[in-house]
Protein backbone atom coordinates (compact mmCIF):
# COMPACT_ATOMS: atom_id res chain seq x y z
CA UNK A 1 80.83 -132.54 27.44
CA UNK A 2 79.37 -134.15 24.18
CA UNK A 3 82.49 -132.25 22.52
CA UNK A 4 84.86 -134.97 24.90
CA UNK A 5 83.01 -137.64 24.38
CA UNK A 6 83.36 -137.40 20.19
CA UNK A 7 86.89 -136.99 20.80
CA UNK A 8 87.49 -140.20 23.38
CA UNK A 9 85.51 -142.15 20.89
CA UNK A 10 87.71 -142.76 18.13
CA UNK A 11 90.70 -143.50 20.68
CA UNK A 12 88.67 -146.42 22.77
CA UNK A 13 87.68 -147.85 19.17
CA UNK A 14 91.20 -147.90 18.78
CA UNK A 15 92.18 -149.19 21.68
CA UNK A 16 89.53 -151.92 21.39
CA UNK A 17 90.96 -153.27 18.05
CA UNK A 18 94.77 -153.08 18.99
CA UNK A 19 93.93 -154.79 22.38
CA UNK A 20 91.86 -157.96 21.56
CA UNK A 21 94.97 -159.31 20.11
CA UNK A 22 96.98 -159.38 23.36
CA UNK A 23 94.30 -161.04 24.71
CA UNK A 24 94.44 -164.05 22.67
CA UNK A 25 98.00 -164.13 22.67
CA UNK A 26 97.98 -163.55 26.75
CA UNK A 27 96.05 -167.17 26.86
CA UNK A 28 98.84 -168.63 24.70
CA UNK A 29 101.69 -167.24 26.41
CA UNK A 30 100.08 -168.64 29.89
CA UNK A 31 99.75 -171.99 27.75
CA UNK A 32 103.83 -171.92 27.18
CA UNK A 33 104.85 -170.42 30.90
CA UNK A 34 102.95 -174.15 32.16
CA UNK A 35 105.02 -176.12 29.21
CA UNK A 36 107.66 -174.35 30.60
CA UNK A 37 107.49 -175.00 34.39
CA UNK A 38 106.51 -178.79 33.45
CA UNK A 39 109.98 -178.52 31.65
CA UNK A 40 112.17 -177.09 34.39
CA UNK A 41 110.21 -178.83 37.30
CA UNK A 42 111.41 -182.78 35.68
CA UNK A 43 115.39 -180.55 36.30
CA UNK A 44 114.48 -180.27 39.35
CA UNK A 45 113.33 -183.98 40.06
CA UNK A 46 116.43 -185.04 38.02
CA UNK A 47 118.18 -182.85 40.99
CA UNK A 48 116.54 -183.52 44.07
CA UNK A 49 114.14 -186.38 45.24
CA UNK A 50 110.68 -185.89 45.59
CA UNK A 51 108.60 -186.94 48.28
CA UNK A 52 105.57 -188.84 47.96
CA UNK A 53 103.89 -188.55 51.26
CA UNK A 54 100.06 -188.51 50.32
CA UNK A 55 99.58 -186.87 54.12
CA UNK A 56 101.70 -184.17 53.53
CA UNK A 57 100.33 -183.57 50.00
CA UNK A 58 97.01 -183.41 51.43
CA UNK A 59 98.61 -180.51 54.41
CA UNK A 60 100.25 -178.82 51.77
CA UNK A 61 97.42 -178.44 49.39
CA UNK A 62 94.75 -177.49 52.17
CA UNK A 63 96.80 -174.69 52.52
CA UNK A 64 97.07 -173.76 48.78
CA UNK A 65 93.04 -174.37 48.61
CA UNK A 66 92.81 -171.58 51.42
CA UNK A 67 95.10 -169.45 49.46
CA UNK A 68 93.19 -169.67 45.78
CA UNK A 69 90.73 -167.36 46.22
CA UNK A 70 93.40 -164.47 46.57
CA UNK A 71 95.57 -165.56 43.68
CA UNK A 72 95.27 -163.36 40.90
CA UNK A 73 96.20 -165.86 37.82
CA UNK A 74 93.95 -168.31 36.05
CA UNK A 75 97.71 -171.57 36.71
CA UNK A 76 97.03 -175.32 37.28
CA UNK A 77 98.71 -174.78 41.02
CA UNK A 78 100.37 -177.68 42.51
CA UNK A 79 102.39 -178.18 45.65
CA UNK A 80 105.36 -180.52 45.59
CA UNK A 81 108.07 -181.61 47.97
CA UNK A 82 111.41 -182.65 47.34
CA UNK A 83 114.44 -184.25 49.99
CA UNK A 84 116.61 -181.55 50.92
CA UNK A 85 117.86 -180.08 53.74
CA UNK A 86 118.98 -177.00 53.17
CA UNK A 87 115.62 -174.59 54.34
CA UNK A 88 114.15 -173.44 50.85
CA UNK A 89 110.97 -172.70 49.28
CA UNK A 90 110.36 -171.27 45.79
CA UNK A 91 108.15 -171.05 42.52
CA UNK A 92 109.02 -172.36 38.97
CA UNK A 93 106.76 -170.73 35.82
CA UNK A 94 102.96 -172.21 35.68
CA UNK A 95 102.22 -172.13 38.93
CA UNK A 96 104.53 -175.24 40.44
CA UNK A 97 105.91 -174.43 43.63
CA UNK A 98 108.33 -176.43 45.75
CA UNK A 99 108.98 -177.03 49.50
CA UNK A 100 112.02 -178.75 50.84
CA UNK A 101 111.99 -181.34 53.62
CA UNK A 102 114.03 -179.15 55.39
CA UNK A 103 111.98 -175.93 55.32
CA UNK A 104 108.50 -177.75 56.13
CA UNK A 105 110.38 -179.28 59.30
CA UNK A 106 111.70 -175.77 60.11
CA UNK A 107 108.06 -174.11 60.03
CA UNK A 108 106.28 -174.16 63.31
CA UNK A 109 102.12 -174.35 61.94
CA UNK A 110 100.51 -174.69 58.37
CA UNK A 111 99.91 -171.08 58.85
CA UNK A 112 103.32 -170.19 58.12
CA UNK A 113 103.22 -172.45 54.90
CA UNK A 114 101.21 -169.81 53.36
CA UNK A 115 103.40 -167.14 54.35
């Protein structure tokens, strides 16, 4: 046993020092996916109109809030709605996700939001 444990040792000290600089570059790369999905998400208000319904924020972000503590990644998450009505939902990079007028009127309960 002591035999397998001399051998493991050098590989986790090597593993330790080729890993801790992922780590600091993981926070910077989550730093540039948000610049990024600030980018993309003012294309997509170029595109489409969004809504500023401070009742339906609130709906839409009491269902996020019920969500957070099973999402696994440390984003600034934000729920936004633009006018469309074509039934659509998605994601950009950061953590920015968008619902369409059309979807949220095709959804029957706030449970399926989260769906």
């Amino acid at each position: 046993m002591k035999k397998n444990g001399r051998k493991l040792l050098p590989l986790l000290l090597i593993l330790f020092l080729f890993c801790r600089p992922f780590a600091v570059q993981g926070a910077d790369e989550l730093q540039k996916e948000i610049a990024l999905g600030q980018k993309v998400s003012a294309d997509v208000e170029k595109q489409w109109e969004r809504v500023a319904d401070p009742a339906l924020c609130a709906r839409l972000n009491m269902a996020l809030n019920r969500m957070a503590p099973y999402l696994s990644r440390p984003l600034p998450y934000e729920v936004r709605v633009v006018r469309e009505d074509m039934v659509n939902a998605f994601s950009l990079p950061g953590g920015i996700v968008y619902f369409t007028t059309g979807m949220l009127n095709f959804l029957r309960s706030d449970a399926e939001i989260a769906a």
